[in-house]
PDB file of N, CA and C in Angstrom:
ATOM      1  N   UNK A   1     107.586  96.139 133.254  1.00  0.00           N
ATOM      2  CA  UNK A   1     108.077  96.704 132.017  1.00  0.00           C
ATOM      3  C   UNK A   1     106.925  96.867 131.029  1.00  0.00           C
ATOM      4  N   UNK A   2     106.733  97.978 130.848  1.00  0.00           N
ATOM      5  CA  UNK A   2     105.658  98.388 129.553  1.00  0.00           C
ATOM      6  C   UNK A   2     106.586  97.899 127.870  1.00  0.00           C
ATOM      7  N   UNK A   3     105.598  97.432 127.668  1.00  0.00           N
ATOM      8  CA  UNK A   3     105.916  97.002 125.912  1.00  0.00           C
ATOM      9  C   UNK A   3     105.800  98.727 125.723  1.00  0.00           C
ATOM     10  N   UNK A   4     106.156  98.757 124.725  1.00  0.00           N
ATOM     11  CA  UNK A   4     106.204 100.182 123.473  1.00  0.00           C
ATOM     12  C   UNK A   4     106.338  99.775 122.022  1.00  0.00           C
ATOM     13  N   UNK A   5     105.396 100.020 121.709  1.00  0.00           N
ATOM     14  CA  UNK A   5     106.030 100.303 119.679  1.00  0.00           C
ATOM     15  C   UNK A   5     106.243 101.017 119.098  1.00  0.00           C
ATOM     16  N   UNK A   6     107.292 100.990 118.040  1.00  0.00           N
ATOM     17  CA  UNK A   6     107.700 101.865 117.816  1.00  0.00           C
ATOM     18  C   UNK A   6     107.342 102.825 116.385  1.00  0.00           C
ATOM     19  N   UNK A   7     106.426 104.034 116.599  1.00  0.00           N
ATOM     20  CA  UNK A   7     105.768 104.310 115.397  1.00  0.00           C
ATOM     21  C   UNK A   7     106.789 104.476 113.852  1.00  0.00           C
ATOM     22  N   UNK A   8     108.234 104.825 114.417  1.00  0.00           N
ATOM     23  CA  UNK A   8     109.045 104.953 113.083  1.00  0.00           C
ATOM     24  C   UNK A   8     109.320 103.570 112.603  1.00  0.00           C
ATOM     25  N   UNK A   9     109.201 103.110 113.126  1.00  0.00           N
ATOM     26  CA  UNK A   9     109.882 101.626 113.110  1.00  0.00           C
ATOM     27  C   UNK A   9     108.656 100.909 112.037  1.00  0.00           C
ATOM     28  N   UNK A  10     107.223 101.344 112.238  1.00  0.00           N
ATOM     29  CA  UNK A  10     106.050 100.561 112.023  1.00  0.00           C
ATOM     30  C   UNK A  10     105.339 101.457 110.644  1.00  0.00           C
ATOM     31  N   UNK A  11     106.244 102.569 110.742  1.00  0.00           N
ATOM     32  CA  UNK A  11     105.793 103.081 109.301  1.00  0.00           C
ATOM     33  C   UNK A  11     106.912 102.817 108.279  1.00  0.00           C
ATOM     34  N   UNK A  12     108.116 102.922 108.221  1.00  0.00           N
ATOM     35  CA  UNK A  12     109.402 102.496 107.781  1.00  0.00           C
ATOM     36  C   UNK A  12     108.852 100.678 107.009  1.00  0.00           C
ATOM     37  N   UNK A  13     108.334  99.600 107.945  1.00  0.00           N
ATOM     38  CA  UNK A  13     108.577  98.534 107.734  1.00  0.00           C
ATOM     39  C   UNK A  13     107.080  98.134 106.817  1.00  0.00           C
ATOM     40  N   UNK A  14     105.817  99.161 107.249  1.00  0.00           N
ATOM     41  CA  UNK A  14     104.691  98.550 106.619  1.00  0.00           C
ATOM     42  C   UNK A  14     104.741  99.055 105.133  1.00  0.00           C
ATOM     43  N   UNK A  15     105.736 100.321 104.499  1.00  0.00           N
ATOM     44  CA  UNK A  15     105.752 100.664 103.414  1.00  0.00           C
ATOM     45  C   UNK A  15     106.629  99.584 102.965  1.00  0.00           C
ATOM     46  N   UNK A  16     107.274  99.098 103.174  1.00  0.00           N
ATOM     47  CA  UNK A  16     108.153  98.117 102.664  1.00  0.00           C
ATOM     48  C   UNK A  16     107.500  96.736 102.718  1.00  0.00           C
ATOM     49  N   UNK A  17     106.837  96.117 103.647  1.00  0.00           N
ATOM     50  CA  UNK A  17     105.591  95.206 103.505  1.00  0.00           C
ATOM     51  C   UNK A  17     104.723  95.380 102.319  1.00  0.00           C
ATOM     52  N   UNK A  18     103.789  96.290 102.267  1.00  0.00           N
ATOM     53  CA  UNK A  18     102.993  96.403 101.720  1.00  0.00           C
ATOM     54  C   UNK A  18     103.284  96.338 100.695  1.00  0.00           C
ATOM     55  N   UNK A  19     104.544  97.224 100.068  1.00  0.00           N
ATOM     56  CA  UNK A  19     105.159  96.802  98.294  1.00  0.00           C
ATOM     57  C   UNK A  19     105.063  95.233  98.039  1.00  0.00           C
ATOM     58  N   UNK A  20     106.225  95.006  99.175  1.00  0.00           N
ATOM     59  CA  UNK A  20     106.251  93.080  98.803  1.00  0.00           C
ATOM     60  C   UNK A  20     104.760  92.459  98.904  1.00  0.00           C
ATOM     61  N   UNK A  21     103.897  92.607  99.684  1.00  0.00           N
ATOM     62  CA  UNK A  21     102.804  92.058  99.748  1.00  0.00           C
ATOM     63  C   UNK A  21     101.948  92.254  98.367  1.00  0.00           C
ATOM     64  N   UNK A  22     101.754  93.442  98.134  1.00  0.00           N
ATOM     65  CA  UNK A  22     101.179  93.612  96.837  1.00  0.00           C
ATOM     66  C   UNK A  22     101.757  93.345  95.671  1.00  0.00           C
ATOM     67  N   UNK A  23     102.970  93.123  95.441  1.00  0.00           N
ATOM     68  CA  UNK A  23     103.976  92.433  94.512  1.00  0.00           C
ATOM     69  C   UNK A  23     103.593  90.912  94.154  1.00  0.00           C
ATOM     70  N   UNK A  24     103.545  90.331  95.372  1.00  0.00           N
ATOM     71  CA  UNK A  24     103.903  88.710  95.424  1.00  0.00           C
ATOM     72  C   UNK A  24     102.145  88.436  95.864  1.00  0.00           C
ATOM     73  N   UNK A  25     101.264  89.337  95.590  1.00  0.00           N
ATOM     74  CA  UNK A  25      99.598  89.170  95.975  1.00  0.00           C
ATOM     75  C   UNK A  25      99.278  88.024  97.259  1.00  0.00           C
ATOM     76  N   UNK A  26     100.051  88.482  98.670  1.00  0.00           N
ATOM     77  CA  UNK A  26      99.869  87.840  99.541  1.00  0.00           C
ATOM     78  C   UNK A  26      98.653  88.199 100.879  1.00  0.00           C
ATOM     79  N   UNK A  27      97.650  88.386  99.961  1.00  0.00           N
ATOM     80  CA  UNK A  27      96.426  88.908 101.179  1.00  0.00           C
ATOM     81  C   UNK A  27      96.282  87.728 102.354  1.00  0.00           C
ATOM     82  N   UNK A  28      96.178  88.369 103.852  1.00  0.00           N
ATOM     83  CA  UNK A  28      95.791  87.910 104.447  1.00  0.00           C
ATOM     84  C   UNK A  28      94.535  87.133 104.631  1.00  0.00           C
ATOM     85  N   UNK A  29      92.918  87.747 103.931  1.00  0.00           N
ATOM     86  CA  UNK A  29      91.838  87.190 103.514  1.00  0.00           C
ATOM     87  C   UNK A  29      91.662  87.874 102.186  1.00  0.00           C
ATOM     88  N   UNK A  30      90.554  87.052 101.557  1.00  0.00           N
ATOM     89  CA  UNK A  30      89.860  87.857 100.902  1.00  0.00           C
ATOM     90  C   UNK A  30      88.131  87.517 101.134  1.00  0.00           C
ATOM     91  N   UNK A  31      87.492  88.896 100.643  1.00  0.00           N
ATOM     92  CA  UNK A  31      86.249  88.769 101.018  1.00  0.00           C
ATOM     93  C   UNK A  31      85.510  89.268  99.684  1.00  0.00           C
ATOM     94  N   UNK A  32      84.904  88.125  99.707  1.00  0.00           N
ATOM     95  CA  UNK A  32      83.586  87.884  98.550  1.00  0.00           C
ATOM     96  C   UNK A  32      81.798  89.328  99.007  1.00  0.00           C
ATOM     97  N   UNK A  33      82.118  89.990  98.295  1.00  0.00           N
ATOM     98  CA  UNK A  33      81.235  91.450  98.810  1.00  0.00           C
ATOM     99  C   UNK A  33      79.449  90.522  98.159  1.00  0.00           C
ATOM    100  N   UNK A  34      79.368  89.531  97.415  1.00  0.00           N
ATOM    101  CA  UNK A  34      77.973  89.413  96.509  1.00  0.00           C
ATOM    102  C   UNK A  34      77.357  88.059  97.284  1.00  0.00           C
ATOM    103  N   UNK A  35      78.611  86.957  97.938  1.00  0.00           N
ATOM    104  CA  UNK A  35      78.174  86.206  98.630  1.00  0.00           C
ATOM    105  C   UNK A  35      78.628  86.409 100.263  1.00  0.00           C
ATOM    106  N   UNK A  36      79.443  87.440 100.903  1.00  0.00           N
ATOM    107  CA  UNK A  36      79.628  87.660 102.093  1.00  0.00           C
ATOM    108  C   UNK A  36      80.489  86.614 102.848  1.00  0.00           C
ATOM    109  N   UNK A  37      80.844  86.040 101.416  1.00  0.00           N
ATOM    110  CA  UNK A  37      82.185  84.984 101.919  1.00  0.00           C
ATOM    111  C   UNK A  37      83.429  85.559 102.205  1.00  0.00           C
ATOM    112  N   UNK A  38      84.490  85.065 103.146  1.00  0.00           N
ATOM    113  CA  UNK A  38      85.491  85.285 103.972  1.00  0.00           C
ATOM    114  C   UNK A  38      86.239  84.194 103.466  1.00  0.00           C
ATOM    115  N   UNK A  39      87.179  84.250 103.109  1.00  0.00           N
ATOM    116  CA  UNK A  39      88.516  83.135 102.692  1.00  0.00           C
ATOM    117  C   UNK A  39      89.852  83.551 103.168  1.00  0.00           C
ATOM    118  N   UNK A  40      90.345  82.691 104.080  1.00  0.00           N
ATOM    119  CA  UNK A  40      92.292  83.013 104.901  1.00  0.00           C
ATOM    120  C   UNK A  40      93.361  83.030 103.346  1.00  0.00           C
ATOM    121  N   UNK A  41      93.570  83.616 103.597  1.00  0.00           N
ATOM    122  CA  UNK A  41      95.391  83.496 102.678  1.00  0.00           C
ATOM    123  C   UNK A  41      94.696  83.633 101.573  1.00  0.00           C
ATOM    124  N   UNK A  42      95.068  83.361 100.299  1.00  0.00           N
ATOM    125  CA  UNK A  42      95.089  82.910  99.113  1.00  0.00           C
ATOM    126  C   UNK A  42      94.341  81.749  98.611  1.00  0.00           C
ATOM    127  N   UNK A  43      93.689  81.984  97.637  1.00  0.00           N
ATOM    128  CA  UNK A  43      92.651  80.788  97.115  1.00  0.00           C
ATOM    129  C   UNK A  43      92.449  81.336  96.078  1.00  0.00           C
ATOM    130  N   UNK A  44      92.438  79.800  95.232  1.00  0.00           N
ATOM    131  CA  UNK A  44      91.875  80.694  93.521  1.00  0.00           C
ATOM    132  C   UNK A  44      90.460  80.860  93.607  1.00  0.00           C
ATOM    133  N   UNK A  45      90.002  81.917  92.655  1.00  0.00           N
ATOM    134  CA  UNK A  45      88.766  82.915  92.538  1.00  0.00           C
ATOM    135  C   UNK A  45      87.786  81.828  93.069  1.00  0.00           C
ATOM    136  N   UNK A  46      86.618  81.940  93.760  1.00  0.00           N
ATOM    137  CA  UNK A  46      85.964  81.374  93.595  1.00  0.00           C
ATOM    138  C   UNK A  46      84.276  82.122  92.616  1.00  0.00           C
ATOM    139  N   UNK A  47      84.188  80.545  91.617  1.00  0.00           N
ATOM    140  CA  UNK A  47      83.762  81.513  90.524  1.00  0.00           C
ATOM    141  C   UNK A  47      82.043  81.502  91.026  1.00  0.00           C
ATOM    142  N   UNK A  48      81.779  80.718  91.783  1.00  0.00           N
ATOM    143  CA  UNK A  48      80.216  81.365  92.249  1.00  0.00           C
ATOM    144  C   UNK A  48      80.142  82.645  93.018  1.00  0.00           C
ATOM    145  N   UNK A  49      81.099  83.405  93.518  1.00  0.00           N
ATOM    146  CA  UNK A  49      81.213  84.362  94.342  1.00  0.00           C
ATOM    147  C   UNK A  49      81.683  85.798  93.506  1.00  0.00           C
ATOM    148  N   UNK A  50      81.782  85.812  92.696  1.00  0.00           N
ATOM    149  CA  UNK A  50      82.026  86.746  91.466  1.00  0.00           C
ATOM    150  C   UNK A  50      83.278  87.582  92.537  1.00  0.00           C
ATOM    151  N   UNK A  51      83.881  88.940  92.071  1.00  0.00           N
ATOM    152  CA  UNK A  51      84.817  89.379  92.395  1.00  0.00           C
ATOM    153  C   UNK A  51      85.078  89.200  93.772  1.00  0.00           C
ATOM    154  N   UNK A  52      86.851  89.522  94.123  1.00  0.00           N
ATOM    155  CA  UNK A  52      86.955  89.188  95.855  1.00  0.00           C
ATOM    156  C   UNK A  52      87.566  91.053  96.180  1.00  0.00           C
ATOM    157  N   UNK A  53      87.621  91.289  97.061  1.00  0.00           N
ATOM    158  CA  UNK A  53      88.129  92.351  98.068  1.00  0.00           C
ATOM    159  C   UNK A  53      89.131  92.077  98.335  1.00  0.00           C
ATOM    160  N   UNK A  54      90.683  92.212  97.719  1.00  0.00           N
ATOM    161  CA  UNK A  54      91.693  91.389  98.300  1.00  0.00           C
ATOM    162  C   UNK A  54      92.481  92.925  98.864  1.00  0.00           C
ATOM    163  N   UNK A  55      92.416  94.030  98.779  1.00  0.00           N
ATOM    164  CA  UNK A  55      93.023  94.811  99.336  1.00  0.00           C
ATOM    165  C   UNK A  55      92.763  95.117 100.759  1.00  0.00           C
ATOM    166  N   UNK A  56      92.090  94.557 101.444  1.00  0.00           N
ATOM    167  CA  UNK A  56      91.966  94.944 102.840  1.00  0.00           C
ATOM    168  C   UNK A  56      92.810  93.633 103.550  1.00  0.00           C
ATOM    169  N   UNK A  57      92.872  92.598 102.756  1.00  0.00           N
ATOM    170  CA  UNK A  57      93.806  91.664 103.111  1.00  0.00           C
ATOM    171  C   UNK A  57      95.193  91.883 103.048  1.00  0.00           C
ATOM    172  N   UNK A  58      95.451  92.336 101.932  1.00  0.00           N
ATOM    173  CA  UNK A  58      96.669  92.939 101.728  1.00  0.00           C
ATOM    174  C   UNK A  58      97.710  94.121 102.878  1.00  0.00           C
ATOM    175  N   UNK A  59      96.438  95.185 103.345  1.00  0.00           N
ATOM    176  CA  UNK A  59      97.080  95.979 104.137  1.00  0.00           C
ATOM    177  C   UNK A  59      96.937  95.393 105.748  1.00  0.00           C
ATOM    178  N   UNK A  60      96.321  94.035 105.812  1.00  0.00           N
ATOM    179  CA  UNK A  60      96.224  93.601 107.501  1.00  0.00           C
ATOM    180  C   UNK A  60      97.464  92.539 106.936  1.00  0.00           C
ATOM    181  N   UNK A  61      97.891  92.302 106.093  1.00  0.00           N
ATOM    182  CA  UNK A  61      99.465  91.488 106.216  1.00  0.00           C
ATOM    183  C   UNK A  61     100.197  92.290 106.371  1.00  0.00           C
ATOM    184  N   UNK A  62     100.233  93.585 105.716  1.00  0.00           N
ATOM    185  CA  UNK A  62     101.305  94.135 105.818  1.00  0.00           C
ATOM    186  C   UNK A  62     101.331  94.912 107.069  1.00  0.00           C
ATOM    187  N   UNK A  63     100.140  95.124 107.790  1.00  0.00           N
ATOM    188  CA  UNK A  63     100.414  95.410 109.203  1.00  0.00           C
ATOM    189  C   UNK A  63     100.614  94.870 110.479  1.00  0.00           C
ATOM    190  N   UNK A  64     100.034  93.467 110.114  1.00  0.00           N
ATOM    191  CA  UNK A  64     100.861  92.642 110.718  1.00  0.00           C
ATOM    192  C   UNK A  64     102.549  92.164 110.818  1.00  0.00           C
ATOM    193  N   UNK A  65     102.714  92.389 109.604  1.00  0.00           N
ATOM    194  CA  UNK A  65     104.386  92.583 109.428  1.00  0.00           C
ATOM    195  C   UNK A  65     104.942  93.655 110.303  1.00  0.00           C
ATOM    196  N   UNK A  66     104.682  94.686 110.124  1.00  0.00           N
ATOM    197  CA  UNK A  66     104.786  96.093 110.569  1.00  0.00           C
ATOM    198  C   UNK A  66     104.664  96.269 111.889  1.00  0.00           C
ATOM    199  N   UNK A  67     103.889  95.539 112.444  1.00  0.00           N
ATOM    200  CA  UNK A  67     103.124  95.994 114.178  1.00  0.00           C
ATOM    201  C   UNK A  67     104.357  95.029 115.119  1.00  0.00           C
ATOM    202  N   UNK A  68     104.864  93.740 114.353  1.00  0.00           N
ATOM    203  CA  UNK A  68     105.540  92.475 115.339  1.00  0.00           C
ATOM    204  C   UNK A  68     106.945  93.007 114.701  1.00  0.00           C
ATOM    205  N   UNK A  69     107.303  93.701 114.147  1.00  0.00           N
ATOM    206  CA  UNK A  69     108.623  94.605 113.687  1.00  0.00           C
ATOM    207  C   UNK A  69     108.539  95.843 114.703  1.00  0.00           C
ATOM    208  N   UNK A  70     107.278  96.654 115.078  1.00  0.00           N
ATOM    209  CA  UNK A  70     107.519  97.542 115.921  1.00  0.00           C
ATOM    210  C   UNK A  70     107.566  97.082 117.477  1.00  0.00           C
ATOM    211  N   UNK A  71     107.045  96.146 118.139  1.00  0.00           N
ATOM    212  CA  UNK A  71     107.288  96.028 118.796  1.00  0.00           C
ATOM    213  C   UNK A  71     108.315  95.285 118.628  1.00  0.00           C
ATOM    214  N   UNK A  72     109.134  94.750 117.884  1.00  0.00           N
ATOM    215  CA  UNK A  72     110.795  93.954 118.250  1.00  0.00           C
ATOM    216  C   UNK A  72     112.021  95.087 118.352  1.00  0.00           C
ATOM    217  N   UNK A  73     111.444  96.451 117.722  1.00  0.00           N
ATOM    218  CA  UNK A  73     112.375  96.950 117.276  1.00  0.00           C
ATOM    219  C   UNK A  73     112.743  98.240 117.903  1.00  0.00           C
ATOM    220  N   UNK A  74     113.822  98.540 118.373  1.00  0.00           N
ATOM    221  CA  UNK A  74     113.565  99.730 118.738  1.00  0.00           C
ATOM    222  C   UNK A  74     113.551 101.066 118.256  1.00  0.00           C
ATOM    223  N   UNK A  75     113.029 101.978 118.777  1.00  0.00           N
ATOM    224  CA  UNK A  75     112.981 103.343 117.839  1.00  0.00           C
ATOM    225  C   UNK A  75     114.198 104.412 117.842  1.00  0.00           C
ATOM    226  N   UNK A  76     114.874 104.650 118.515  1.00  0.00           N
ATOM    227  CA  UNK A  76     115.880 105.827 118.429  1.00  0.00           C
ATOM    228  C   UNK A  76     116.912 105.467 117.769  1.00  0.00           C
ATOM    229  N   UNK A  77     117.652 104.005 117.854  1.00  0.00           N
ATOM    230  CA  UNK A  77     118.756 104.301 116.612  1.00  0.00           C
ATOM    231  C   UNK A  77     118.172 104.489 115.103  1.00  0.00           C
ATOM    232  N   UNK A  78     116.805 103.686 115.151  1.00  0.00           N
ATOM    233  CA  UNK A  78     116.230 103.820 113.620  1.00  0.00           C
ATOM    234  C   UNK A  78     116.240 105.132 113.378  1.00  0.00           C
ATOM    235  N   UNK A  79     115.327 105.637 114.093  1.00  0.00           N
ATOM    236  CA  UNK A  79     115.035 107.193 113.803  1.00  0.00           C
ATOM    237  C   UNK A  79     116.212 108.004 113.806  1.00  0.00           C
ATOM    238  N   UNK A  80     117.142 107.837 114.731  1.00  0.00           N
ATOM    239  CA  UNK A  80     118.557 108.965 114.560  1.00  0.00           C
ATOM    240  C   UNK A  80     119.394 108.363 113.301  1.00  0.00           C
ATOM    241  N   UNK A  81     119.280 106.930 112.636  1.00  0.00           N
ATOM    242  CA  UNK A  81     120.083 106.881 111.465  1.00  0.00           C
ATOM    243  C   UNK A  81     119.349 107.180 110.341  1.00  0.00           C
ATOM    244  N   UNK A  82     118.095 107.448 110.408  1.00  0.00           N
ATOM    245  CA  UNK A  82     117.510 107.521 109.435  1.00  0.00           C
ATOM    246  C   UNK A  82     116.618 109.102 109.474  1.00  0.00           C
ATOM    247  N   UNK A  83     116.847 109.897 109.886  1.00  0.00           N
ATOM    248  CA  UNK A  83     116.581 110.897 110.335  1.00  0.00           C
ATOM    249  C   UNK A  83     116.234 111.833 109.285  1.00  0.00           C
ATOM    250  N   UNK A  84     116.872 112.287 108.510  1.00  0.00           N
ATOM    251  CA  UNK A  84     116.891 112.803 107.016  1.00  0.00           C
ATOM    252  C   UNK A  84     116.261 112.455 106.096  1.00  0.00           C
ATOM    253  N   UNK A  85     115.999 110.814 105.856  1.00  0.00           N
ATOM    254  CA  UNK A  85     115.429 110.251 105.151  1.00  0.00           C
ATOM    255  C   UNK A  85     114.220 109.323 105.196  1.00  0.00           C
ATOM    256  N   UNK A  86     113.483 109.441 106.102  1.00  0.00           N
ATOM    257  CA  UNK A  86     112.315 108.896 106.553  1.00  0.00           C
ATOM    258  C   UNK A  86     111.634 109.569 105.506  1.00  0.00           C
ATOM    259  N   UNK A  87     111.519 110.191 104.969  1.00  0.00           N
ATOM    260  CA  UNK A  87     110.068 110.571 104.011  1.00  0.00           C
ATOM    261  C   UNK A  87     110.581 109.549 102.404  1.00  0.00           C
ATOM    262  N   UNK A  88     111.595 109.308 102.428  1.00  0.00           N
ATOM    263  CA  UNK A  88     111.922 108.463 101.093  1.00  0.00           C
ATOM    264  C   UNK A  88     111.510 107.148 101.180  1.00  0.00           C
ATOM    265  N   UNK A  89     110.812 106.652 102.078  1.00  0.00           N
ATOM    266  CA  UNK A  89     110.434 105.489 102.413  1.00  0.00           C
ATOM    267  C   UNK A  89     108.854 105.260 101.855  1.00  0.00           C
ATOM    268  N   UNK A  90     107.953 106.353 102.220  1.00  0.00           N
ATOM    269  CA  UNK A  90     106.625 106.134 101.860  1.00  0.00           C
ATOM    270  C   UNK A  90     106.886 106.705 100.443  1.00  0.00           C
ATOM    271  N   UNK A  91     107.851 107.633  99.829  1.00  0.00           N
ATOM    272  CA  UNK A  91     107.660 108.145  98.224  1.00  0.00           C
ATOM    273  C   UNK A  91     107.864 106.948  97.612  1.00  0.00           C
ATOM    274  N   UNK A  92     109.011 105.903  98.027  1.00  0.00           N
ATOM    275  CA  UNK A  92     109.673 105.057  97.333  1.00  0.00           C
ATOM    276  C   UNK A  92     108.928 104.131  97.187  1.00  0.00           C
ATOM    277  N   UNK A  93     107.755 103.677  98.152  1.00  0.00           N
ATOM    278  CA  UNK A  93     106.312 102.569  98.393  1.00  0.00           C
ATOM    279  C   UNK A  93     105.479 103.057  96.960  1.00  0.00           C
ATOM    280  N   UNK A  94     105.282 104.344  97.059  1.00  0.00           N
ATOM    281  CA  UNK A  94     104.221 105.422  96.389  1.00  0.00           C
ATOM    282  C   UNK A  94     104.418 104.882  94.509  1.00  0.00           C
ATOM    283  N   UNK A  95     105.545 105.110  94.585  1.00  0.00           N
ATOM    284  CA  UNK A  95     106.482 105.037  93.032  1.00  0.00           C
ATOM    285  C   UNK A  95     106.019 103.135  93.059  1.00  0.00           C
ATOM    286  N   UNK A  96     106.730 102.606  93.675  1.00  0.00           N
ATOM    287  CA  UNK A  96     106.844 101.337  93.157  1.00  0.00           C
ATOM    288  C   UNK A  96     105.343 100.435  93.383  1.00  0.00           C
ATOM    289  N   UNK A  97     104.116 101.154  93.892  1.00  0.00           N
ATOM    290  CA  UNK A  97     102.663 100.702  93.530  1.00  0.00           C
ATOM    291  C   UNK A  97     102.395 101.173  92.304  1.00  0.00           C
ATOM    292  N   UNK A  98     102.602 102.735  92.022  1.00  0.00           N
ATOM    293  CA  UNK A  98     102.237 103.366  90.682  1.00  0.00           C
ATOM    294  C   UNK A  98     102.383 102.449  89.709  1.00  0.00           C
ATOM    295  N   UNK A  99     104.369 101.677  89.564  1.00  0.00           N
ATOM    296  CA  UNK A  99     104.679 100.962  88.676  1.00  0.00           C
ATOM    297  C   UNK A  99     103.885  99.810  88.762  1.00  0.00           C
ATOM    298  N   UNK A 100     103.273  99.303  89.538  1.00  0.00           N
ATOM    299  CA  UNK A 100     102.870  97.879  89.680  1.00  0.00           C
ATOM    300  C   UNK A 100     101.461  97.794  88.888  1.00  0.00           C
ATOM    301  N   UNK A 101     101.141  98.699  88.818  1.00  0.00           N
ATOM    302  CA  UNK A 101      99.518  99.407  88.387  1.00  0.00           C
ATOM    303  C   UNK A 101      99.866 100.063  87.503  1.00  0.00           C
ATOM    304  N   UNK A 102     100.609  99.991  86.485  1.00  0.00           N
ATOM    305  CA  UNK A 102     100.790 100.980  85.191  1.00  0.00           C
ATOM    306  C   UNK A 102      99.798 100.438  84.267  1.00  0.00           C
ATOM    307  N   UNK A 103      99.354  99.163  83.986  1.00  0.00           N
ATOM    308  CA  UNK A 103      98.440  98.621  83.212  1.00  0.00           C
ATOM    309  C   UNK A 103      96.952  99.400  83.598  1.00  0.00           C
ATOM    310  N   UNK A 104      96.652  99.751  84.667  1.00  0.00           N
ATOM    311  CA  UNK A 104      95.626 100.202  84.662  1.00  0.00           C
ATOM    312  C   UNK A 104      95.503 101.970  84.597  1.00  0.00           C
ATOM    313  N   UNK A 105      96.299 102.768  84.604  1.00  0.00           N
ATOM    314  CA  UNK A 105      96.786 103.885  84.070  1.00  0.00           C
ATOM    315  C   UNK A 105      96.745 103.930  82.897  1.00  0.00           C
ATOM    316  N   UNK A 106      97.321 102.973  82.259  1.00  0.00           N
ATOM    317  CA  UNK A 106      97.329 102.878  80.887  1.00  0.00           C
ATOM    318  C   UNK A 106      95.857 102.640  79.816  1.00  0.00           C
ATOM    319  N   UNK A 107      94.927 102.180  80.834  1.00  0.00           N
ATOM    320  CA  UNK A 107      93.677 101.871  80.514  1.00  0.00           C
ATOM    321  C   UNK A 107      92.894 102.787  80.402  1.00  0.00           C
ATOM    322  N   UNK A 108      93.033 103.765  81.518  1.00  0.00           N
ATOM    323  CA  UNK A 108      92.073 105.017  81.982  1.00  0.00           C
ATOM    324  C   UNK A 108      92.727 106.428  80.811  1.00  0.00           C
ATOM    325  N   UNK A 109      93.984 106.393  80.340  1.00  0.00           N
ATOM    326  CA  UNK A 109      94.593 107.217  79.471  1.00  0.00           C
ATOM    327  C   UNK A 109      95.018 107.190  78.108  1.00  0.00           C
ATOM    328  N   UNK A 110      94.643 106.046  77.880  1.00  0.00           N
ATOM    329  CA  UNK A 110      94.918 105.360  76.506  1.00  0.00           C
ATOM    330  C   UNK A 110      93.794 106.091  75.320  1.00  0.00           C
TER     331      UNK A 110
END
């Protein structure tokens, strides 16, 4: 038996990851770019290491969410019930980062 994943299944679930992940700031690492430090999960700043890289952590949680959802899940009832509305899934991700980041919109337009 071949595994399969399922690509609707894994785009559907990582837009919905990724909101919560970036909501609740649950990076998988973060990486220190000035000292080339690597840190798992969450840790407060470390202040000899000046800023961290936490968005590449962010999108390997949420694809990790996404990848062990596609392979559990299967693809054709998703896709035939959701058929119509698969594109409201990444607008609805799109909208609710914008909102999450309005402070910095507000910075650049102010």
């Amino acid at each position: 038996m071949q595994a399969r994943l399922s690509p609707v299944v894994f785009a559907l679930v990582y837009c919905i990851a990724y909101t919560v992940v970036l909501a609740m700031d649950w990076p998988l690492f973060n990486y220190y770019p000035q000292t080339g430090e690597f840190t798992w999960g969450w840790v407060p700043r470390l202040e000899h290491a000046g800023p961290s890289m936490t968005w590449y952590g962010l999108m390997a949680t949420a694809g990790g969410v996404a990848l062990i959802c596609a392979a559990i899940i299967r693809d054709k009832p998703v896709a035939s019930a959701l058929r119509n509305s698969l594109w409201l899934f990444p607008f609805a991700a799109m909208l609710a980062c914008v909102y999450m980041m309005r402070i910095f919109f507000r910075q650049w337009f102010a």
